[in-house]
Each structure stands twice: as structure tokens, then as C-alpha cells.
PDB file of N, CA and C in Angstrom:
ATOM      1  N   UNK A   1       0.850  -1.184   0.000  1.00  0.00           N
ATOM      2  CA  UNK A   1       0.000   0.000   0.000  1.00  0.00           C
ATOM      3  C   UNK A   1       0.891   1.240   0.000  1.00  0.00           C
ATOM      4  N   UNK A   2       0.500   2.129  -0.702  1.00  0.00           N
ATOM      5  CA  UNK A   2       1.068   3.455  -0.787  1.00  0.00           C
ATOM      6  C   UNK A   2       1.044   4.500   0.658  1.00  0.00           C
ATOM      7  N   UNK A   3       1.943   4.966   0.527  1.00  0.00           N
ATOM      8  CA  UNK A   3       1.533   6.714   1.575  1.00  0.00           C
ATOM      9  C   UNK A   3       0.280   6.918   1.371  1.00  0.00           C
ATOM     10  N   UNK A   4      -0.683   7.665   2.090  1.00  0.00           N
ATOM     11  CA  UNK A   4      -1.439   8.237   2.534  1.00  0.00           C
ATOM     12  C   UNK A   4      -1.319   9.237   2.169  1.00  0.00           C
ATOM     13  N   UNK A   5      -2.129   9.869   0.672  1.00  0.00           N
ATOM     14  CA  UNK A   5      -2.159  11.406   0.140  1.00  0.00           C
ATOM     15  C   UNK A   5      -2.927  12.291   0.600  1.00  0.00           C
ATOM     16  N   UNK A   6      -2.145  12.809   1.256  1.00  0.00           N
ATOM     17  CA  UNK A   6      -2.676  14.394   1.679  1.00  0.00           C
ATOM     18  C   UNK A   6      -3.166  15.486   0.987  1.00  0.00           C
ATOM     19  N   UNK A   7      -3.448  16.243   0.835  1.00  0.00           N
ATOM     20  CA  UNK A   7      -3.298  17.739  -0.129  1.00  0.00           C
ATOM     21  C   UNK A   7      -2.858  19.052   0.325  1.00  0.00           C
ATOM     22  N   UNK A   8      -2.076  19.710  -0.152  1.00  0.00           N
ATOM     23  CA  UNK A   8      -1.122  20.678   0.738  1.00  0.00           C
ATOM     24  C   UNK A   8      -2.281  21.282   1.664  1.00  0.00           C
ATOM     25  N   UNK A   9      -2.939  21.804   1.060  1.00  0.00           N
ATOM     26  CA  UNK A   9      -3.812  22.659   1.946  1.00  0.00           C
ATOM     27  C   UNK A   9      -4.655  22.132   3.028  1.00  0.00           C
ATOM     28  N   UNK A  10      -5.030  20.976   3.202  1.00  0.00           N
ATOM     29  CA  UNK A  10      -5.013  20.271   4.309  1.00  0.00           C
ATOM     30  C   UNK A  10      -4.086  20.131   4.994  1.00  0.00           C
ATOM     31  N   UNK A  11      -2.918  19.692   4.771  1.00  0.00           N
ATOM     32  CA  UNK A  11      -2.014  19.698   5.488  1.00  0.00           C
ATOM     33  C   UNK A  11      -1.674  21.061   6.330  1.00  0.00           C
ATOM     34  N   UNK A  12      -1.273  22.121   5.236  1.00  0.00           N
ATOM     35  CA  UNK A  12      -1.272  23.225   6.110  1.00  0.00           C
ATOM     36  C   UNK A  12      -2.696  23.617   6.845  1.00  0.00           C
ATOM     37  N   UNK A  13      -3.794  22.995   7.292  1.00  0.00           N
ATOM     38  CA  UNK A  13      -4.484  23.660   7.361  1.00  0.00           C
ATOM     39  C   UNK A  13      -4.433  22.774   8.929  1.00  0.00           C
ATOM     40  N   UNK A  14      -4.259  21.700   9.056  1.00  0.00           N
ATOM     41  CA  UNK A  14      -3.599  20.781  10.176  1.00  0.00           C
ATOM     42  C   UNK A  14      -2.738  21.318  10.964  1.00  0.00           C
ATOM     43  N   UNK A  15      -1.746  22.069  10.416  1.00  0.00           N
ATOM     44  CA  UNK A  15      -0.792  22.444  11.136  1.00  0.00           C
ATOM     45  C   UNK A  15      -0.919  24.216  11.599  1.00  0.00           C
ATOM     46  N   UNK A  16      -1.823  24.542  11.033  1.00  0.00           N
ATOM     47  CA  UNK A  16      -2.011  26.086  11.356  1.00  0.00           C
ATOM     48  C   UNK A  16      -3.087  25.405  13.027  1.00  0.00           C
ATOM     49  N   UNK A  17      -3.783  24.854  12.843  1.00  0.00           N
ATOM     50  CA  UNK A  17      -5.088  24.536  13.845  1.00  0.00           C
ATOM     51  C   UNK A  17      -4.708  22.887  14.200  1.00  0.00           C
ATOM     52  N   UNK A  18      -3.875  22.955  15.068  1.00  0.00           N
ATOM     53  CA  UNK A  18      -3.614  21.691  15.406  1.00  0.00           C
ATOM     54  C   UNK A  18      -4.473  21.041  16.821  1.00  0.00           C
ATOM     55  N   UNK A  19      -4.939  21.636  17.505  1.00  0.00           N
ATOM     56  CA  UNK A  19      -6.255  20.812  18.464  1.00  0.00           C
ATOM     57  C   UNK A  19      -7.380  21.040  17.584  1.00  0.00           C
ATOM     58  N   UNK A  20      -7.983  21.788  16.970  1.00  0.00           N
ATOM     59  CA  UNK A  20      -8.945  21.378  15.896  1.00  0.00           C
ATOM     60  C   UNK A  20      -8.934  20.230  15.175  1.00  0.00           C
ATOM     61  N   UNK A  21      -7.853  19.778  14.625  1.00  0.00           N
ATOM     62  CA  UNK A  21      -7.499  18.782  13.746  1.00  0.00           C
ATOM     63  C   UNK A  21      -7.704  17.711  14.418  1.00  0.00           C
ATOM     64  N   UNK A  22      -7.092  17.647  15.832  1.00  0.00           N
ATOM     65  CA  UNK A  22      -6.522  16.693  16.897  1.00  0.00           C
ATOM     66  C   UNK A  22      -8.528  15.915  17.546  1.00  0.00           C
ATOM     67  N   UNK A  23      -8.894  17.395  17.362  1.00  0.00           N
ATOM     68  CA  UNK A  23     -10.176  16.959  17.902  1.00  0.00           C
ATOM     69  C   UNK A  23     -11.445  16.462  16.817  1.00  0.00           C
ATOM     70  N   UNK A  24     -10.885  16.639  15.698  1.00  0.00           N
ATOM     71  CA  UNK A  24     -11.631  16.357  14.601  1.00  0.00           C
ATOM     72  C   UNK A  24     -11.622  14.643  14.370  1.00  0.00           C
ATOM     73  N   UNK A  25     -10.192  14.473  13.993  1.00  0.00           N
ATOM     74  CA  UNK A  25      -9.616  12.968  14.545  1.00  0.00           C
ATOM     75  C   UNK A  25     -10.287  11.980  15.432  1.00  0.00           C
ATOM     76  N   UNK A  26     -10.276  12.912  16.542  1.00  0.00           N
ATOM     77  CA  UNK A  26     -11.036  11.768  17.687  1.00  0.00           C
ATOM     78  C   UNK A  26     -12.415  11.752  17.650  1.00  0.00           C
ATOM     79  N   UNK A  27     -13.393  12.716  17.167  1.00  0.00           N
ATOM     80  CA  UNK A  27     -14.711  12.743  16.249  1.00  0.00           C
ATOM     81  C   UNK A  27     -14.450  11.840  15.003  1.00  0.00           C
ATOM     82  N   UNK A  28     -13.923  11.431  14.318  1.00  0.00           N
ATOM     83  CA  UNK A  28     -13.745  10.652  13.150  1.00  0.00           C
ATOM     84  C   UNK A  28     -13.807   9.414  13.372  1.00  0.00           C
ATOM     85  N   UNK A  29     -13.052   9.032  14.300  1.00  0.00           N
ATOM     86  CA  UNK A  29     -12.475   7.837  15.124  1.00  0.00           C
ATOM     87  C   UNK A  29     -13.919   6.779  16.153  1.00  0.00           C
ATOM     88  N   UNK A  30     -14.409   8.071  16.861  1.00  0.00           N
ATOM     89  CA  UNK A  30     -15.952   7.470  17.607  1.00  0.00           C
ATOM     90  C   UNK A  30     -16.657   7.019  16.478  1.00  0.00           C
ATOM     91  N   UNK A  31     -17.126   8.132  15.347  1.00  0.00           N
ATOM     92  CA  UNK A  31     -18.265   7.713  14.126  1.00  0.00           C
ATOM     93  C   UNK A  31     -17.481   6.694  13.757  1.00  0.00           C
ATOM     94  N   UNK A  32     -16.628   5.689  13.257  1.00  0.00           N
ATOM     95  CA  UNK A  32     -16.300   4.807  12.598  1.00  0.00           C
ATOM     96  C   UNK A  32     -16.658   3.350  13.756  1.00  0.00           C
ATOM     97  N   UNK A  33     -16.655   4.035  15.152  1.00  0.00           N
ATOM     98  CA  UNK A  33     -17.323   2.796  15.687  1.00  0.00           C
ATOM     99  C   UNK A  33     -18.047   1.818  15.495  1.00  0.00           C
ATOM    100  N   UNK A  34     -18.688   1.223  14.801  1.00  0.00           N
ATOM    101  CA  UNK A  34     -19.782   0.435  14.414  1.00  0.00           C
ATOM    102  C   UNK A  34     -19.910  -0.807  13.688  1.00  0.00           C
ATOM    103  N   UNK A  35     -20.674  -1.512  13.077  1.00  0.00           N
ATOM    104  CA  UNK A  35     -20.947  -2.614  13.011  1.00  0.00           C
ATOM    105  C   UNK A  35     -20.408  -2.297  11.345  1.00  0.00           C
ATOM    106  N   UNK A  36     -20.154  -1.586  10.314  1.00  0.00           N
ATOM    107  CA  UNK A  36     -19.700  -1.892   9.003  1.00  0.00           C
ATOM    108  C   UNK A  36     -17.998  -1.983   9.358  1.00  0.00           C
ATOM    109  N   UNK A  37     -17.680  -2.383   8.140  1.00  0.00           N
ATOM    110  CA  UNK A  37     -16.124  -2.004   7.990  1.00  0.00           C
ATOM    111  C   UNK A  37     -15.853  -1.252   7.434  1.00  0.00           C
ATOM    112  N   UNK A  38     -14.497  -1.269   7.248  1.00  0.00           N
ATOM    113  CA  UNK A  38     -13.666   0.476   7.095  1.00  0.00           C
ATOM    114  C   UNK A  38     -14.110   0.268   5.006  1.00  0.00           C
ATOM    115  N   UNK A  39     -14.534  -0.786   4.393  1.00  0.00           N
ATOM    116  CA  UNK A  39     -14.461  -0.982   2.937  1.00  0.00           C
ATOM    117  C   UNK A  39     -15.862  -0.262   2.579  1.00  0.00           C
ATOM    118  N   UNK A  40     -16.773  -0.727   3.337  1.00  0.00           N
ATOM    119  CA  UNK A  40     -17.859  -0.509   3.534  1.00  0.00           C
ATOM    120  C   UNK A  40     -18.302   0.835   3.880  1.00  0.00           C
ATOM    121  N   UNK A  41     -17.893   1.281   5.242  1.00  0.00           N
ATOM    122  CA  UNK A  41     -18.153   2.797   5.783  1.00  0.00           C
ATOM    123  C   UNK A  41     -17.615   3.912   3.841  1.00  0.00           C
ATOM    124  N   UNK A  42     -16.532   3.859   3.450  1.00  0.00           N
ATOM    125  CA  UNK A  42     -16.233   4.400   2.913  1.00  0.00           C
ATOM    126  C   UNK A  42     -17.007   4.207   1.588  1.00  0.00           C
ATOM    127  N   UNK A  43     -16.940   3.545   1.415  1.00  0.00           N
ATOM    128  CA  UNK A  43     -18.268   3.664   0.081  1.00  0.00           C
ATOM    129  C   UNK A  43     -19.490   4.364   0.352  1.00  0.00           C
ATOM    130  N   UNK A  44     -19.586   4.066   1.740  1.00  0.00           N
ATOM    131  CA  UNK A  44     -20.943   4.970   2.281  1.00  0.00           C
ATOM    132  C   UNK A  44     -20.542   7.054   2.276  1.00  0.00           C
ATOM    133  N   UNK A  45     -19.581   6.636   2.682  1.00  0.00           N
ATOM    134  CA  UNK A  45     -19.018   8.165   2.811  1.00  0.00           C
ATOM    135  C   UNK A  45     -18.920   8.677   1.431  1.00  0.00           C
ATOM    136  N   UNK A  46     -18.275   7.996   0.605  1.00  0.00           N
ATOM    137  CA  UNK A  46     -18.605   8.418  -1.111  1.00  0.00           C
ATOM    138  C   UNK A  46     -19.495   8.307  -1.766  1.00  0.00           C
ATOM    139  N   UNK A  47     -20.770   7.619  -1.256  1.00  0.00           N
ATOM    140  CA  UNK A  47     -22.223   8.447  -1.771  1.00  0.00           C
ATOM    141  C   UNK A  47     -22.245   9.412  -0.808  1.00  0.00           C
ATOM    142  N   UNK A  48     -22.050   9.494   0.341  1.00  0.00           N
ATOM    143  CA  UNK A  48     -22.531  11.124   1.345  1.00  0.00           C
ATOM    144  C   UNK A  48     -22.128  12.367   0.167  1.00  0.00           C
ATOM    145  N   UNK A  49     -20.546  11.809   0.121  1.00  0.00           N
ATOM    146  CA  UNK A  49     -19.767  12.973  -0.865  1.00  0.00           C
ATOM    147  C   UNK A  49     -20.327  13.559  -2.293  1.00  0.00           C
ATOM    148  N   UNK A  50     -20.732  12.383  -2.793  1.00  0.00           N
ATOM    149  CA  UNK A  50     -21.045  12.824  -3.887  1.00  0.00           C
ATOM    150  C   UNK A  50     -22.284  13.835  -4.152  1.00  0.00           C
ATOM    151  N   UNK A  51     -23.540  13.285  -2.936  1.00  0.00           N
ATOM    152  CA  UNK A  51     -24.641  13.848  -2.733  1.00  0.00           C
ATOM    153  C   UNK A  51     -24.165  15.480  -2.569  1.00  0.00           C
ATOM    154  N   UNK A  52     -22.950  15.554  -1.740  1.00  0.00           N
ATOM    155  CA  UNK A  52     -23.019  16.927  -1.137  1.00  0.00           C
ATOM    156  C   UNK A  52     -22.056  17.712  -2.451  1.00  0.00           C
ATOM    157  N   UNK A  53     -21.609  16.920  -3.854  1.00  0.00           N
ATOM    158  CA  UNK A  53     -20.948  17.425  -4.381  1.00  0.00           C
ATOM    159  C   UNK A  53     -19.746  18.335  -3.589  1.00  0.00           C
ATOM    160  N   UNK A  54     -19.172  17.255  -2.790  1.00  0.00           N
ATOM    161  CA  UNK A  54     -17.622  17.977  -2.517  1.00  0.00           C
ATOM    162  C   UNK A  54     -16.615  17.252  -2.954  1.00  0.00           C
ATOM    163  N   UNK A  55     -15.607  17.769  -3.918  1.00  0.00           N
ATOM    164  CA  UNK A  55     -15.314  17.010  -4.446  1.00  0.00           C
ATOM    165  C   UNK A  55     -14.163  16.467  -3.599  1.00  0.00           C
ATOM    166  N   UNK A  56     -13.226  17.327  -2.659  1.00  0.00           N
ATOM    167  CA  UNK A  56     -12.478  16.838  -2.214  1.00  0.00           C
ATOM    168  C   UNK A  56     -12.758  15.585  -1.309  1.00  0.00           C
ATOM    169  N   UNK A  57     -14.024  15.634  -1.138  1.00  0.00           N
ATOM    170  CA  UNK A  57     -13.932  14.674  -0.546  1.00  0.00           C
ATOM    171  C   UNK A  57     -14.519  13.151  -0.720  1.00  0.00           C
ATOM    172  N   UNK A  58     -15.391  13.636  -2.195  1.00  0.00           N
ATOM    173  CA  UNK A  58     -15.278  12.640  -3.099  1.00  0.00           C
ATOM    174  C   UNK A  58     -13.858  11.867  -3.533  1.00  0.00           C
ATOM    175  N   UNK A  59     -13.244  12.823  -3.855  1.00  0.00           N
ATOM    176  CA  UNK A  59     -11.491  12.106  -4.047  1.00  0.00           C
ATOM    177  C   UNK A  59     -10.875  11.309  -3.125  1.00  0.00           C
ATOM    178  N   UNK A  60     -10.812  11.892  -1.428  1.00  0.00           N
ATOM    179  CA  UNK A  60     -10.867  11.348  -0.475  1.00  0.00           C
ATOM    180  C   UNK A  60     -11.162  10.371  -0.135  1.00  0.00           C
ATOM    181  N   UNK A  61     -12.482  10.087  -0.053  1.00  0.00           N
ATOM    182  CA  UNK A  61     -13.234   8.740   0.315  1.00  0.00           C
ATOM    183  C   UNK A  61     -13.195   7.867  -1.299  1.00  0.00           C
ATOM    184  N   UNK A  62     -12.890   8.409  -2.006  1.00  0.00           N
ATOM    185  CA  UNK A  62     -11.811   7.134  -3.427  1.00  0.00           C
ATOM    186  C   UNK A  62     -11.192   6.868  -3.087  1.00  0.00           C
ATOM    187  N   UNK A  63     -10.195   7.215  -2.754  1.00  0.00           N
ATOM    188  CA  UNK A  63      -8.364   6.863  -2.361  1.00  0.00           C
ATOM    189  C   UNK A  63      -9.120   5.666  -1.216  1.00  0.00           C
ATOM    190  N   UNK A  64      -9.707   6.110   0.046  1.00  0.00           N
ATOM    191  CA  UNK A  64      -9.361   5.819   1.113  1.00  0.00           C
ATOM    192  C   UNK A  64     -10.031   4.623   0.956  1.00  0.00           C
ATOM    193  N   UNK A  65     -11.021   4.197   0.087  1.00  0.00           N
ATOM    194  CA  UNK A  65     -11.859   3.227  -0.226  1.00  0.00           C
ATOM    195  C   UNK A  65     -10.803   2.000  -1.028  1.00  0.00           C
ATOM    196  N   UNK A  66     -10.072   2.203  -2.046  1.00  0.00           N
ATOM    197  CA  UNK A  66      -9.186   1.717  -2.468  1.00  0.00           C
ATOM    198  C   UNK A  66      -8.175   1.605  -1.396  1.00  0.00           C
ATOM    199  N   UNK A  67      -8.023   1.782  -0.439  1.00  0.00           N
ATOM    200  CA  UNK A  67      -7.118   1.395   0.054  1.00  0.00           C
ATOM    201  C   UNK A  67      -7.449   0.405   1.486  1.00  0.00           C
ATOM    202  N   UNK A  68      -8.842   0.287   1.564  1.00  0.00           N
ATOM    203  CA  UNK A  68      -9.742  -0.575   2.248  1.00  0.00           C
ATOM    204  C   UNK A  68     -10.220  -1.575   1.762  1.00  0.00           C
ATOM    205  N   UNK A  69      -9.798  -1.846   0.367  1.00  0.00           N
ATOM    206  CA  UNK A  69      -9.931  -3.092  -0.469  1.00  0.00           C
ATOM    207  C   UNK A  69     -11.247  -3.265  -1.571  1.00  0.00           C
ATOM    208  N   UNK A  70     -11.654  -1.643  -1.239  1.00  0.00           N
ATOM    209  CA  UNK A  70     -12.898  -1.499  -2.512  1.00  0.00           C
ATOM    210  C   UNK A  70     -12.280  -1.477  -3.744  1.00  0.00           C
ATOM    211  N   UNK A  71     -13.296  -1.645  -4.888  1.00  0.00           N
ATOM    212  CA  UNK A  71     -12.353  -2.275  -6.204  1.00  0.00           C
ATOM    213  C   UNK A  71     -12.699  -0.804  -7.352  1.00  0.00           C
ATOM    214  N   UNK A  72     -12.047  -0.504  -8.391  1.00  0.00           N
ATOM    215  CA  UNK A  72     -12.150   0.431  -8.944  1.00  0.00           C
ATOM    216  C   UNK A  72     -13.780   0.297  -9.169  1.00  0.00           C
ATOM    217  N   UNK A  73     -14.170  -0.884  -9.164  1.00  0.00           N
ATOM    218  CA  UNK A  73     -15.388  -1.022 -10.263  1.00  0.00           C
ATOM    219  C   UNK A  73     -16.848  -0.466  -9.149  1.00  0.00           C
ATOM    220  N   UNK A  74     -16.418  -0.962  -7.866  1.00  0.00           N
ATOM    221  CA  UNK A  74     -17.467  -0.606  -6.922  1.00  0.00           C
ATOM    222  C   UNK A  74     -17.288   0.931  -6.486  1.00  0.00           C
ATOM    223  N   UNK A  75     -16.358   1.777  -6.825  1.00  0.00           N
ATOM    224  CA  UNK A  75     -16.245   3.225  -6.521  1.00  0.00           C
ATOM    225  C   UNK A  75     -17.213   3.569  -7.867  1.00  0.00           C
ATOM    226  N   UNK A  76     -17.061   2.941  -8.944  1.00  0.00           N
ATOM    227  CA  UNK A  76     -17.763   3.578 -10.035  1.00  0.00           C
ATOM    228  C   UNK A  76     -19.522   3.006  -9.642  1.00  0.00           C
ATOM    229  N   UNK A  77     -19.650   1.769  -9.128  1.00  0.00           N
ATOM    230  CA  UNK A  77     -20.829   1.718  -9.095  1.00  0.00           C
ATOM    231  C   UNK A  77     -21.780   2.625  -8.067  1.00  0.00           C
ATOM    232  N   UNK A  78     -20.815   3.000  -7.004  1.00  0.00           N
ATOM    233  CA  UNK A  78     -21.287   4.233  -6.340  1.00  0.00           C
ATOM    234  C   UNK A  78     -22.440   5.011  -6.971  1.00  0.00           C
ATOM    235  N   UNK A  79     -20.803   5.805  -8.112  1.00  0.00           N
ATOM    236  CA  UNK A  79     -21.496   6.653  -9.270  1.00  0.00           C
ATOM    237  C   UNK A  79     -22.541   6.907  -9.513  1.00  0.00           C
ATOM    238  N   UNK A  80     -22.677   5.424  -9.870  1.00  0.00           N
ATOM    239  CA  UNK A  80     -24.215   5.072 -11.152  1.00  0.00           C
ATOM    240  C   UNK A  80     -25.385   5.031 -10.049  1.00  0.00           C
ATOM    241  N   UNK A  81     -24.982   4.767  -8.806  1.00  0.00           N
ATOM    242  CA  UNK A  81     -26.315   4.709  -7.946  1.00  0.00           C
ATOM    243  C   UNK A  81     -27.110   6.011  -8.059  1.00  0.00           C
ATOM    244  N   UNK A  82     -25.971   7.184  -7.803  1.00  0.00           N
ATOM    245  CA  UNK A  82     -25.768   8.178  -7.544  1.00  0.00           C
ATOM    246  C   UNK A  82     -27.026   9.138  -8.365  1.00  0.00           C
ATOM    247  N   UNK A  83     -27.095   8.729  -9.343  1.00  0.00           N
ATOM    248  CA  UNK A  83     -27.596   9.430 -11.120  1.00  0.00           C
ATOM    249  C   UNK A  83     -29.613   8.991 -10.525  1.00  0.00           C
ATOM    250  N   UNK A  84     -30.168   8.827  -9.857  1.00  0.00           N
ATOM    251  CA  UNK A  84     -31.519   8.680  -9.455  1.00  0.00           C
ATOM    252  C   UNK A  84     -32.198   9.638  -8.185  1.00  0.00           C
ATOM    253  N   UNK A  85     -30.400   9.692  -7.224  1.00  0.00           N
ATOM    254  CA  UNK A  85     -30.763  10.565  -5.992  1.00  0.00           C
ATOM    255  C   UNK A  85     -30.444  11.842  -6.380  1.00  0.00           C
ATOM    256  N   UNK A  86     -29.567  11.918  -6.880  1.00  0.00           N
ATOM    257  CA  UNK A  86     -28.631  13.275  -6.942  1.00  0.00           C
ATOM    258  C   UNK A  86     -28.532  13.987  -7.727  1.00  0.00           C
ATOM    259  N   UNK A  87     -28.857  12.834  -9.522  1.00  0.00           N
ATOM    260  CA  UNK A  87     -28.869  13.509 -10.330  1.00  0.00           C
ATOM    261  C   UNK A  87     -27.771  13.560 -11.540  1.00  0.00           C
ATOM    262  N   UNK A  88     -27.975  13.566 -13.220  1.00  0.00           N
ATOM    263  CA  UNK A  88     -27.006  13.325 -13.538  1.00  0.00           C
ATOM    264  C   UNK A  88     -25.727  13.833 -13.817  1.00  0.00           C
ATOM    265  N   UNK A  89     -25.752  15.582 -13.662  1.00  0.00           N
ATOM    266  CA  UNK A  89     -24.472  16.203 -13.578  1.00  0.00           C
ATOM    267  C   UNK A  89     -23.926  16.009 -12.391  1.00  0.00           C
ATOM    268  N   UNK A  90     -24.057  15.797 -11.219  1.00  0.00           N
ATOM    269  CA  UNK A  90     -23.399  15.483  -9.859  1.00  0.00           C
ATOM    270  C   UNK A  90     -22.799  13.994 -10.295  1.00  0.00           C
ATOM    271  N   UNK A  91     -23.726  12.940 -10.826  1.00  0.00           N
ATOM    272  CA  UNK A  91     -23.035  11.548 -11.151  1.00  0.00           C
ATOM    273  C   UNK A  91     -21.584  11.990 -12.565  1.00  0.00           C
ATOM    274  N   UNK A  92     -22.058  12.626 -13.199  1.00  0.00           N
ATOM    275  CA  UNK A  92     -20.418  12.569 -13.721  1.00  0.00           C
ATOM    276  C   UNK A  92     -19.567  13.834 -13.279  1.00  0.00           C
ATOM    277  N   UNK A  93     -19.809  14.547 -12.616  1.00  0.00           N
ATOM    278  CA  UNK A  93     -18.725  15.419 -12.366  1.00  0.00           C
ATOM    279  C   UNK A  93     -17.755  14.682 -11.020  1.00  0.00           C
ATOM    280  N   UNK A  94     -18.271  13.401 -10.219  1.00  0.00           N
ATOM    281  CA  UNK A  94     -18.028  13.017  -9.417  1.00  0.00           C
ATOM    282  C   UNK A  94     -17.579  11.511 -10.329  1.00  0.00           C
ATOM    283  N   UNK A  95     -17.495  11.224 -11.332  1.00  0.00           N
ATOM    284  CA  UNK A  95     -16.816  10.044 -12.522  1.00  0.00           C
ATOM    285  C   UNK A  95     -15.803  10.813 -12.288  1.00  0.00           C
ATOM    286  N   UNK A  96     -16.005  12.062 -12.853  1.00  0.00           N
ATOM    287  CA  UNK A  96     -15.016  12.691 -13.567  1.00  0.00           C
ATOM    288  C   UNK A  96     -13.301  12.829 -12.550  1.00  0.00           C
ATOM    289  N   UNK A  97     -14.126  12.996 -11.078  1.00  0.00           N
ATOM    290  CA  UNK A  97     -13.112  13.299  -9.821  1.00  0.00           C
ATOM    291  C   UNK A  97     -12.666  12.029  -9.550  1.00  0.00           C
ATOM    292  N   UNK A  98     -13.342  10.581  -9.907  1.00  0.00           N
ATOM    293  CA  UNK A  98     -12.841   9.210  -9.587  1.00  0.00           C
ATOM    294  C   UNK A  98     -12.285   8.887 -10.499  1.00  0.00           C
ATOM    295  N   UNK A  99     -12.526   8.693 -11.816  1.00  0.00           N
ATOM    296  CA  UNK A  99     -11.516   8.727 -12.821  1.00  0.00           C
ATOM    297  C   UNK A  99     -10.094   9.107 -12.524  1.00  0.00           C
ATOM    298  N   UNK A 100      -9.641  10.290 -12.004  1.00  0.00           N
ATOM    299  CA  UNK A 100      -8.575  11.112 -11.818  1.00  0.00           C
ATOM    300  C   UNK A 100      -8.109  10.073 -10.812  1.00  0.00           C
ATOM    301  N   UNK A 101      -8.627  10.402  -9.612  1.00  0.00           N
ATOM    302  CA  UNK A 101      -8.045   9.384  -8.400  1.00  0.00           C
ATOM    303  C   UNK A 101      -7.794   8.150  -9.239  1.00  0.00           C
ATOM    304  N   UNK A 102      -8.185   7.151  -9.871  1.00  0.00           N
ATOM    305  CA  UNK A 102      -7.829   5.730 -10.645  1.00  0.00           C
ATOM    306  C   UNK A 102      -6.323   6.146 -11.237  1.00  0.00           C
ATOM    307  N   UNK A 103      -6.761   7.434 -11.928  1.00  0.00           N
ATOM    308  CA  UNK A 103      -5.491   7.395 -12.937  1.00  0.00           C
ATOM    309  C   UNK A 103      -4.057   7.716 -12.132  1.00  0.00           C
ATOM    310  N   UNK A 104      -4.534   8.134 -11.317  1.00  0.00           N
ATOM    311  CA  UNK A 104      -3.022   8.899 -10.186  1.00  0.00           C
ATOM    312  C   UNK A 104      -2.233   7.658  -9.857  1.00  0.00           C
ATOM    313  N   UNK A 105      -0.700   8.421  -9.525  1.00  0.00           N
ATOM    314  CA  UNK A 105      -0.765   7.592  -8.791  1.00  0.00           C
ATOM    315  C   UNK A 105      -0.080   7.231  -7.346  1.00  0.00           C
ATOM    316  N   UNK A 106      -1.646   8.067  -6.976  1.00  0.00           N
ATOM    317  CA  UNK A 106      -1.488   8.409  -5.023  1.00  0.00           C
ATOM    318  C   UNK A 106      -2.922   7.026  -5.118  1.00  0.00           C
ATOM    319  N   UNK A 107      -2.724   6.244  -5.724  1.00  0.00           N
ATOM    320  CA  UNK A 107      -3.842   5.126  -5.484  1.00  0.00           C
ATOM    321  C   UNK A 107      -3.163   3.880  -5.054  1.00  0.00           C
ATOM    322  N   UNK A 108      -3.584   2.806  -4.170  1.00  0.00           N
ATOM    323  CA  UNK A 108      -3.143   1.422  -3.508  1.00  0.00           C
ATOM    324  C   UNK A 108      -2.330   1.076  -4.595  1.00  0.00           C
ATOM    325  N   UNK A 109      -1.143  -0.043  -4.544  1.00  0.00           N
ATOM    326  CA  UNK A 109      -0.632  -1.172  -5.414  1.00  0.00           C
ATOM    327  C   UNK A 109      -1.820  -1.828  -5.223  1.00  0.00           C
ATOM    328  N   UNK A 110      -1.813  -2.543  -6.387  1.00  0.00           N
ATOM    329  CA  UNK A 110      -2.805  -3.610  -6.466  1.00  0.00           C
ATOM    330  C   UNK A 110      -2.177  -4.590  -7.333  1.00  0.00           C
TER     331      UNK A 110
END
């Protein structure tokens, strides 16, 4: 598995507000408590994302999903769920942000 891609501005944005971050973390950490797994939660988090059209964090919960053992093909089927709730410019502008994440390569060895 690869490093863990950051994006500068997160990063600096970590280090400008570091008990924010610190406390954000341990809020991150309780919600993941629960009965799915980390492959699972994150696919869930990348329909949240997509719904809310953010992309960073559509990209985000790609990477982090791929690196929880989701497969390119189930990040795309996300997608396609996506195109009934959300709608179809949100379903490809959010292809368009997973595509990118596939092609990078801040994505798992596989």
C-alpha cells in the first residue's frame, strides 16, 4: 500500500489549527465505531460525498476506499447509484473526480 495522500492545503491547514485537527480525529475515530467495515463505511461516505458534491472529498473517500480493499469497479458503481438521488451532472462530475483518483498515482498497489 502506498503513503497516505494528503493535499497541501489540508495539510497546512492541520498544522495552522492543530487541536482542531486533533479533535476532529477523535470525532472521526468514535463515528467509525460500528458494526460496518472500514471498505464498507467508505463507500458509504462516497455516496454522502457525492450527494453533497464535494469534491475533495469525493477524491478522499476514493483513495481511502481503495485502500480498504474497494475495487475500482465498486467506486464507479457508487457513481451510477448516484444518477436517481442526486442527479445526472453530480453523477459525472463526481466520474469525472474518480476517474482522476484511478489514474493517479497516489492510489493502492494492487
Amino acid at each position: 500500500m502506498t503513503e497516505q495522500y494528503l493535499p497541501e492545503i489540508y495539510s497546512r491547514f492541520r498544522d495552522r489549527f492543530p487541536e482542531l485537527s486533533k479533535n476532529l480525529e477523535a470525532l472521526a475515530q468514535s463515528a467509525n465505531a460500528g458494526p460496518l467495515d472500514e471498505r464498507t463505511s467508505r463507500l458509504v461516505k462516497l455516496g454522502i460525498a457525492i450527494g453533497a458534491m464535494a469534491e475533495g472529498a469525493v477524491r478522499s473517500n476514493a483513495r481511502r476506499a481503495l485502500q480498504a480493499g474497494a475495487t475500482p469497479e465498486e467506486l464507479l458503481h457508487v457513481v451510477a447509484l448516484t444518477v436517481t438521488t442526486r442527479g445526472f451532472p453530480a453523477a459525472v462530475a463526481s466520474y469525472s473526480w474518480i476517474e482522476e483518483v484511478l489514474a493517479s498515482d497516489n492510489q493502492p498497489d494492487r
